[in-house]
C-alpha atoms as a PDB file:
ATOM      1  CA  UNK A   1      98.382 107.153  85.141  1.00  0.00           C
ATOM      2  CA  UNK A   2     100.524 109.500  86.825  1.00  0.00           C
ATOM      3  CA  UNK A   3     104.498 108.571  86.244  1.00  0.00           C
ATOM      4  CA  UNK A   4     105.461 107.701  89.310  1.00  0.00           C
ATOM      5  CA  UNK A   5     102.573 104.609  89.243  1.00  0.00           C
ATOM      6  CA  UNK A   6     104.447 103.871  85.824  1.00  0.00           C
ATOM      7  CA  UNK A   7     107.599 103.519  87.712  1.00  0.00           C
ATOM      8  CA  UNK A   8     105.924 101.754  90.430  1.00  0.00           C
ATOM      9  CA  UNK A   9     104.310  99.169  87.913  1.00  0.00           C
ATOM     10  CA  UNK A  10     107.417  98.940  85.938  1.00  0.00           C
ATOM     11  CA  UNK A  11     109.573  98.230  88.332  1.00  0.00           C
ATOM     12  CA  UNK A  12     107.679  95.190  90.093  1.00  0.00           C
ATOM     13  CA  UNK A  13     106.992  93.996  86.465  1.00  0.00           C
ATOM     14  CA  UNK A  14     110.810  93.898  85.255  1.00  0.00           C
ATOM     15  CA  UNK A  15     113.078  94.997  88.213  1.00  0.00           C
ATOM     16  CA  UNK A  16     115.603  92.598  89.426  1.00  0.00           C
ATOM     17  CA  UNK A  17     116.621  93.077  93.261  1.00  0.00           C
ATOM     18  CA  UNK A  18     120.188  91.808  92.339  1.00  0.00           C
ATOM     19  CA  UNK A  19     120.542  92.789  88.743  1.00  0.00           C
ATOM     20  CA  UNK A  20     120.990  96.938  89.147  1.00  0.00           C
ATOM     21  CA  UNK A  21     121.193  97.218  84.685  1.00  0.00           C
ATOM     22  CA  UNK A  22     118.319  95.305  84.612  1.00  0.00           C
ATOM     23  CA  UNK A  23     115.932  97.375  87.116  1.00  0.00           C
ATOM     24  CA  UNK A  24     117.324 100.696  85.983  1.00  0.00           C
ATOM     25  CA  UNK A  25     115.975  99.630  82.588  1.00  0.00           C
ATOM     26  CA  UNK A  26     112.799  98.646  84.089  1.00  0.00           C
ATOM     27  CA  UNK A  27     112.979 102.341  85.969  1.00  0.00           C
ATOM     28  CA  UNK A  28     113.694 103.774  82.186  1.00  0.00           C
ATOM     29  CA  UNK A  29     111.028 101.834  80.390  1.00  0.00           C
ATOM     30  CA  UNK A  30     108.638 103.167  82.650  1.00  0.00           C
ATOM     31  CA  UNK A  31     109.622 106.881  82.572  1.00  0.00           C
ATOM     32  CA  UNK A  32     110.725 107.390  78.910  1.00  0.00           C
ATOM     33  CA  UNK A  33     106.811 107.657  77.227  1.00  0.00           C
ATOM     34  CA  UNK A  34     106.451 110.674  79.835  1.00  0.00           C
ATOM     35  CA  UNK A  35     110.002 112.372  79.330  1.00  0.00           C
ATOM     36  CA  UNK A  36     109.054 114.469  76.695  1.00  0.00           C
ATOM     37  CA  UNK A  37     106.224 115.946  78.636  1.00  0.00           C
ATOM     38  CA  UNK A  38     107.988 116.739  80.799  1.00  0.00           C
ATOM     39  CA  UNK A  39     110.919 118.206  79.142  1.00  0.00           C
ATOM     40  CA  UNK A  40     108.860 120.358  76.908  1.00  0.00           C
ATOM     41  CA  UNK A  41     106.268 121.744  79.893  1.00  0.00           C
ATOM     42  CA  UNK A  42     109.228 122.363  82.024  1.00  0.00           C
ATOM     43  CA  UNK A  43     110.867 124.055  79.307  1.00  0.00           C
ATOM     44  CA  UNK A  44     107.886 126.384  78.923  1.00  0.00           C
ATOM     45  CA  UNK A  45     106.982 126.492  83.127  1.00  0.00           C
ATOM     46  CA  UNK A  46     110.328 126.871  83.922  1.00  0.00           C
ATOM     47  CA  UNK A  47     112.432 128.863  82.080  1.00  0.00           C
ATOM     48  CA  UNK A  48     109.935 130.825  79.068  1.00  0.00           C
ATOM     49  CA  UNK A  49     107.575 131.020  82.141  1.00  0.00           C
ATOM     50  CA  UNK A  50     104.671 130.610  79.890  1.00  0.00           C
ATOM     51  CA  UNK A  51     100.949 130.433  82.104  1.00  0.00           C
ATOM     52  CA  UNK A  52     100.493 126.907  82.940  1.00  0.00           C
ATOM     53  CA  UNK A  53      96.352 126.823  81.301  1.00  0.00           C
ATOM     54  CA  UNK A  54      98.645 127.629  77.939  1.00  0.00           C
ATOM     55  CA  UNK A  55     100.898 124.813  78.127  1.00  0.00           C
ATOM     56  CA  UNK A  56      98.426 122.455  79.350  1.00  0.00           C
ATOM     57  CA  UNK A  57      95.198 123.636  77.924  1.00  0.00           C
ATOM     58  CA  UNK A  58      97.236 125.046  74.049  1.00  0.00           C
ATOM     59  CA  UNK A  59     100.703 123.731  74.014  1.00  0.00           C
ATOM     60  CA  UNK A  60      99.356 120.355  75.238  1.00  0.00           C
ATOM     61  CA  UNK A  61      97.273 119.272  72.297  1.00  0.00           C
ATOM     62  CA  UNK A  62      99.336 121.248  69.540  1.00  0.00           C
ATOM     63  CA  UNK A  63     100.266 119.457  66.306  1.00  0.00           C
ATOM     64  CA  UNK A  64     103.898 119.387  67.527  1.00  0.00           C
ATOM     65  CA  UNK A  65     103.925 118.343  70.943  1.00  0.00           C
ATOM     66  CA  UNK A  66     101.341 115.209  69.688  1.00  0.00           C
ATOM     67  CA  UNK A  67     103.646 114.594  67.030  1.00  0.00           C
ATOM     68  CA  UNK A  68     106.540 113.999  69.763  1.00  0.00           C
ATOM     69  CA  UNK A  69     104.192 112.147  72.335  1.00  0.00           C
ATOM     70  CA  UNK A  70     103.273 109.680  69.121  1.00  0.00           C
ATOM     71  CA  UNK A  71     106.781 108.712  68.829  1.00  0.00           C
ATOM     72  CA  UNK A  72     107.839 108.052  72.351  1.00  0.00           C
ATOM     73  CA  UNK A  73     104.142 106.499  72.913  1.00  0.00           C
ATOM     74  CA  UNK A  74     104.001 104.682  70.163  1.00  0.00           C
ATOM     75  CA  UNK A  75     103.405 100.867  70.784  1.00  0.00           C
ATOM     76  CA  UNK A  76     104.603  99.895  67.427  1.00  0.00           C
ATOM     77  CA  UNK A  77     107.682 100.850  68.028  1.00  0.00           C
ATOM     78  CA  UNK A  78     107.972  99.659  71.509  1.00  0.00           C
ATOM     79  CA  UNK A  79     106.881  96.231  70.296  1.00  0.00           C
ATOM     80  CA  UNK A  80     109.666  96.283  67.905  1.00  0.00           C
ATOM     81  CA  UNK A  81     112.100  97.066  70.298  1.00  0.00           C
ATOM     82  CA  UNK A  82     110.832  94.401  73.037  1.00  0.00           C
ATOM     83  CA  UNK A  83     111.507  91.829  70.040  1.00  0.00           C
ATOM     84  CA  UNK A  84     114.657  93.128  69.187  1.00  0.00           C
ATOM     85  CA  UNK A  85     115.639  92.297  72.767  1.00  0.00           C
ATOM     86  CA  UNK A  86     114.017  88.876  72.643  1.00  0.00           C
ATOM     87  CA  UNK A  87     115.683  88.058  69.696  1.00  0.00           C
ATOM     88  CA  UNK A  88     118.973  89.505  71.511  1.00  0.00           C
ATOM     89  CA  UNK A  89     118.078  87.629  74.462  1.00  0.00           C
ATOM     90  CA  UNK A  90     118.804  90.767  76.339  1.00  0.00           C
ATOM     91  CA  UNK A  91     117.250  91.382  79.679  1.00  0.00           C
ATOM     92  CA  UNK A  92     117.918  94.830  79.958  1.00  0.00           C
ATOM     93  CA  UNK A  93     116.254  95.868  76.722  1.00  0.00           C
ATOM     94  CA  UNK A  94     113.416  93.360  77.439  1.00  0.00           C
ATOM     95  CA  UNK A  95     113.591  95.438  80.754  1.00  0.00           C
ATOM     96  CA  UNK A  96     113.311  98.313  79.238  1.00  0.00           C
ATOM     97  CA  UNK A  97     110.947  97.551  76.033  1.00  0.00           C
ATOM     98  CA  UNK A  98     108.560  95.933  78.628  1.00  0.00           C
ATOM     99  CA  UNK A  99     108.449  98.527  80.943  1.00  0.00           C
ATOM    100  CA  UNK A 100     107.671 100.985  78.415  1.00  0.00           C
ATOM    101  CA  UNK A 101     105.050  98.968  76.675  1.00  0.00           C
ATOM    102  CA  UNK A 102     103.644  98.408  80.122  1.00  0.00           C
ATOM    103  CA  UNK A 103     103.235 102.385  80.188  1.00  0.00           C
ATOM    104  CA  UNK A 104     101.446 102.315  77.509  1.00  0.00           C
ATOM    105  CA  UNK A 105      98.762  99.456  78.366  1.00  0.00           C
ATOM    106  CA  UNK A 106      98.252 101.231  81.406  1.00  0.00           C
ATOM    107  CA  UNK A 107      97.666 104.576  79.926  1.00  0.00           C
ATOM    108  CA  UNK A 108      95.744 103.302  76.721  1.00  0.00           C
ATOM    109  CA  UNK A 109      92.360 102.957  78.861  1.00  0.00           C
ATOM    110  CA  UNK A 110      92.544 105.718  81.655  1.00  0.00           C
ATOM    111  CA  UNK A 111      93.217 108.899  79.028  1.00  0.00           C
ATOM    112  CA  UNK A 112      90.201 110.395  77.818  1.00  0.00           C
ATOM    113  CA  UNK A 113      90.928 114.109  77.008  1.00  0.00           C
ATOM    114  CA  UNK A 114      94.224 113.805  76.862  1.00  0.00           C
ATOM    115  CA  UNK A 115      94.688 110.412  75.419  1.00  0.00           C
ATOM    116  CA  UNK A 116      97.700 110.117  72.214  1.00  0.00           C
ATOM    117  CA  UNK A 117      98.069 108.510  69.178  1.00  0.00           C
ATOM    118  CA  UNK A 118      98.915 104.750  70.307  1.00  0.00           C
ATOM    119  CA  UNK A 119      99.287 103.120  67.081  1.00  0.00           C
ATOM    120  CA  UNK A 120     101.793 105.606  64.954  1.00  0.00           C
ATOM    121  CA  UNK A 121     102.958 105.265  63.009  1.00  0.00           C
ATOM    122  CA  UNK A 122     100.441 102.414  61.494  1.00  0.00           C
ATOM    123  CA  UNK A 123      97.851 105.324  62.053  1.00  0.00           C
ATOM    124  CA  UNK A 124      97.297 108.465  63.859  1.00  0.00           C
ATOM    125  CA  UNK A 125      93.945 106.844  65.539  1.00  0.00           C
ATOM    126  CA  UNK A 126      93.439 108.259  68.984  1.00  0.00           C
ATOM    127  CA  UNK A 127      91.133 106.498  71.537  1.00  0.00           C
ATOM    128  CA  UNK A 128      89.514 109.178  73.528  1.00  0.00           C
ATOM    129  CA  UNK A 129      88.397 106.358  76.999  1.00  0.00           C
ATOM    130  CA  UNK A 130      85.617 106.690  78.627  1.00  0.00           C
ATOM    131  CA  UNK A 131      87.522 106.177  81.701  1.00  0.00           C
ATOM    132  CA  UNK A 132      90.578 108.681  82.934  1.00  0.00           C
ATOM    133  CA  UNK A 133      92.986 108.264  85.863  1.00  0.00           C
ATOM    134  CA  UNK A 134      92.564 111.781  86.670  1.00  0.00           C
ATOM    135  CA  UNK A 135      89.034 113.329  85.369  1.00  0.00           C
ATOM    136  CA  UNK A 136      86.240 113.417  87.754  1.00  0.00           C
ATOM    137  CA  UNK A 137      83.789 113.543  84.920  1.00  0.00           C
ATOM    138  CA  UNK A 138      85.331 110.119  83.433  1.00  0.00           C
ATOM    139  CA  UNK A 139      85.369 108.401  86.774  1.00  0.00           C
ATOM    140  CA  UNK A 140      89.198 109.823  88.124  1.00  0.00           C
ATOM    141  CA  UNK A 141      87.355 110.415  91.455  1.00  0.00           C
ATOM    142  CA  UNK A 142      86.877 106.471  91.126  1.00  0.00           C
ATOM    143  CA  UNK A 143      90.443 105.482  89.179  1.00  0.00           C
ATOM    144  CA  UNK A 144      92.583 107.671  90.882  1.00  0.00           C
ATOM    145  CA  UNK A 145      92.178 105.849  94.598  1.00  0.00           C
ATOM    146  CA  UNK A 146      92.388 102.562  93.076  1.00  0.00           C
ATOM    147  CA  UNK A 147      95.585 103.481  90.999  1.00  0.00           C
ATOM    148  CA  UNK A 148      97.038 105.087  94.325  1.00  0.00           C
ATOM    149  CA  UNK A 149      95.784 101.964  96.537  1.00  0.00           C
ATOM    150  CA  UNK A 150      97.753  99.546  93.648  1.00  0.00           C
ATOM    151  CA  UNK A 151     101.075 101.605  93.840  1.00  0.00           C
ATOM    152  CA  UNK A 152     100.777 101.311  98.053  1.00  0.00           C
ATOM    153  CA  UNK A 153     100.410  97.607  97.933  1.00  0.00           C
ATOM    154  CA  UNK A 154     103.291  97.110  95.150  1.00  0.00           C
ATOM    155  CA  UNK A 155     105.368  99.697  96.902  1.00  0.00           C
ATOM    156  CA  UNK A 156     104.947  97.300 100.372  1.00  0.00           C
ATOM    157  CA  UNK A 157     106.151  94.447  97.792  1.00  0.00           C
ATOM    158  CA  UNK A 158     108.976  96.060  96.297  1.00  0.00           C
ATOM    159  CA  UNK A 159     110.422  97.298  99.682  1.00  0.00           C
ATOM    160  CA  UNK A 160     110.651  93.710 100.537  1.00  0.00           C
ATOM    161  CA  UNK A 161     112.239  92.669  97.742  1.00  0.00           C
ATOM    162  CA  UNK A 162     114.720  95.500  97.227  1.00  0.00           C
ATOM    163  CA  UNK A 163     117.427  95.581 100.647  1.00  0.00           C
ATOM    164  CA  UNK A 164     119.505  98.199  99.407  1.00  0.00           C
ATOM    165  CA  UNK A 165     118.808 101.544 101.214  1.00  0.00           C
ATOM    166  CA  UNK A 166     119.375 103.247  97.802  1.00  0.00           C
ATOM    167  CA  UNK A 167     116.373 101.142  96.663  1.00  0.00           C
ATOM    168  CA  UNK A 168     114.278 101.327  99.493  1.00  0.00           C
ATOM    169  CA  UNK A 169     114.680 105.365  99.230  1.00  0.00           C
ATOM    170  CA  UNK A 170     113.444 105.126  95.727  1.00  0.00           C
ATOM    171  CA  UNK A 171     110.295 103.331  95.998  1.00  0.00           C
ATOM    172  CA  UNK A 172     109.564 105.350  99.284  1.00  0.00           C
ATOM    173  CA  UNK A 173     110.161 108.694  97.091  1.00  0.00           C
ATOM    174  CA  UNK A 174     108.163 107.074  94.492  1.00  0.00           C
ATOM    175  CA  UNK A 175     105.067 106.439  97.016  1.00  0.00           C
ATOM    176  CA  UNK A 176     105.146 109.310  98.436  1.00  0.00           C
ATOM    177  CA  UNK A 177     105.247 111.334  94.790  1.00  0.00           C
ATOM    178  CA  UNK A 178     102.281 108.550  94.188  1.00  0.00           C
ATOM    179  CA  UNK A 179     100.335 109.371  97.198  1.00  0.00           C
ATOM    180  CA  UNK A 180     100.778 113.102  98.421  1.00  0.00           C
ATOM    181  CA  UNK A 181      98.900 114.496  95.331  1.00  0.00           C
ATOM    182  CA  UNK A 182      95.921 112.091  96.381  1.00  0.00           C
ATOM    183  CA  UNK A 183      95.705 113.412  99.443  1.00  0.00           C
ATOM    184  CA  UNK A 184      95.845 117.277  98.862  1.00  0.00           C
ATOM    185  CA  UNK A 185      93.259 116.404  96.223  1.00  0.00           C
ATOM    186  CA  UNK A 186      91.496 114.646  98.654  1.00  0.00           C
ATOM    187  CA  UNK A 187      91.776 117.008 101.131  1.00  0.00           C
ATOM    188  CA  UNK A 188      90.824 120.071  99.289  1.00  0.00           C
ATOM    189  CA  UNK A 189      87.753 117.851  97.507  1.00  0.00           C
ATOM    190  CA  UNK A 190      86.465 117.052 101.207  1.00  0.00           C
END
């Protein structure tokens, strides 16, 4: 799923309209198994200005960037830090834990191609789905619309839970990061 969904999901799953630690966590949880894409691909886009079909086609699928992704997607070790917070009894790092491992059940059955290693570090098993969020050739042109149609309809939820205007702005940023690339997809596809 594309991270702002993850957000999206996170936040209606653990977010707390009166309990700012506790939905920032949820906000966390839901961003952290992505950060390190991100910081390594903007590292190379950005400033080594290395051609995007390297970083994403090469860099991508290198030994070391998997070996990061397996650590921050790794649902062993989320588990063991959504006990630790149970047995804590603390909400933010139940937030946070739950969030994240929410990521990660989301993601588990719409990667194909570009799936990671789920299970490290019990084992370095990767399950290639038949089904991806994004591929047209593993049904994205079917996923993608119901992923974006999901993130609409919790989006319409969370704006009525959330009153602050600093809250509202958020979920409307995070729809309209959802939604835009949809439609220019859409559009261009048509």
């Amino acid at each position: 799923m594309n991270t702002p969904a993850h957000l999206i999901f996170g936040l209606a799953a653990f977010g707390r309209p009166k309990a700012g630690r506790i939905t920032l966590a949820a906000l966390a949880g839901g961003l952290v198994p992505d950060l390190s894409l991100y910081l390594l691909a903007g590292w190379q886009l950005a400033v080594m200005g290395t051609d995007p079909q390297v970083v994403f086609g090469t860099m991508y699928y290198s030994a070391l960037w998997q070996g990061i992704f397996r650590v921050d997607n790794s649902v062993p070790l989320w588990a063991v830090l959504a006990a630790v917070g149970l047995l804590w009894r603390s909400p933010v790092v139940v937030a946070f834990a739950g969030s994240g491992l929410l990521h990660l059940a989301l993601d588990f059955p719409l990667h194909h191609d570009d799936a990671r290693a789920h299970f490290w570090p019990l084992t370095d098993w990767v399950f290639a789905s038949p089904l991806s969020y994004w591929d047209p050739a593993h049904f994205g042109g079917v996923i993608g619309p119901i992923e974006v149609g999901a993130c609409v309809i919790l989006s319409l939820w969370l704006w009525r839970r959330f009153r602050s205007r600093a809250m509202r702005g958020l979920i409307a940023a995070l729809a309209v990061l959802e939604v835009t690339p949809a439609l220019i997809f859409g559009l261009m596809m048509a």
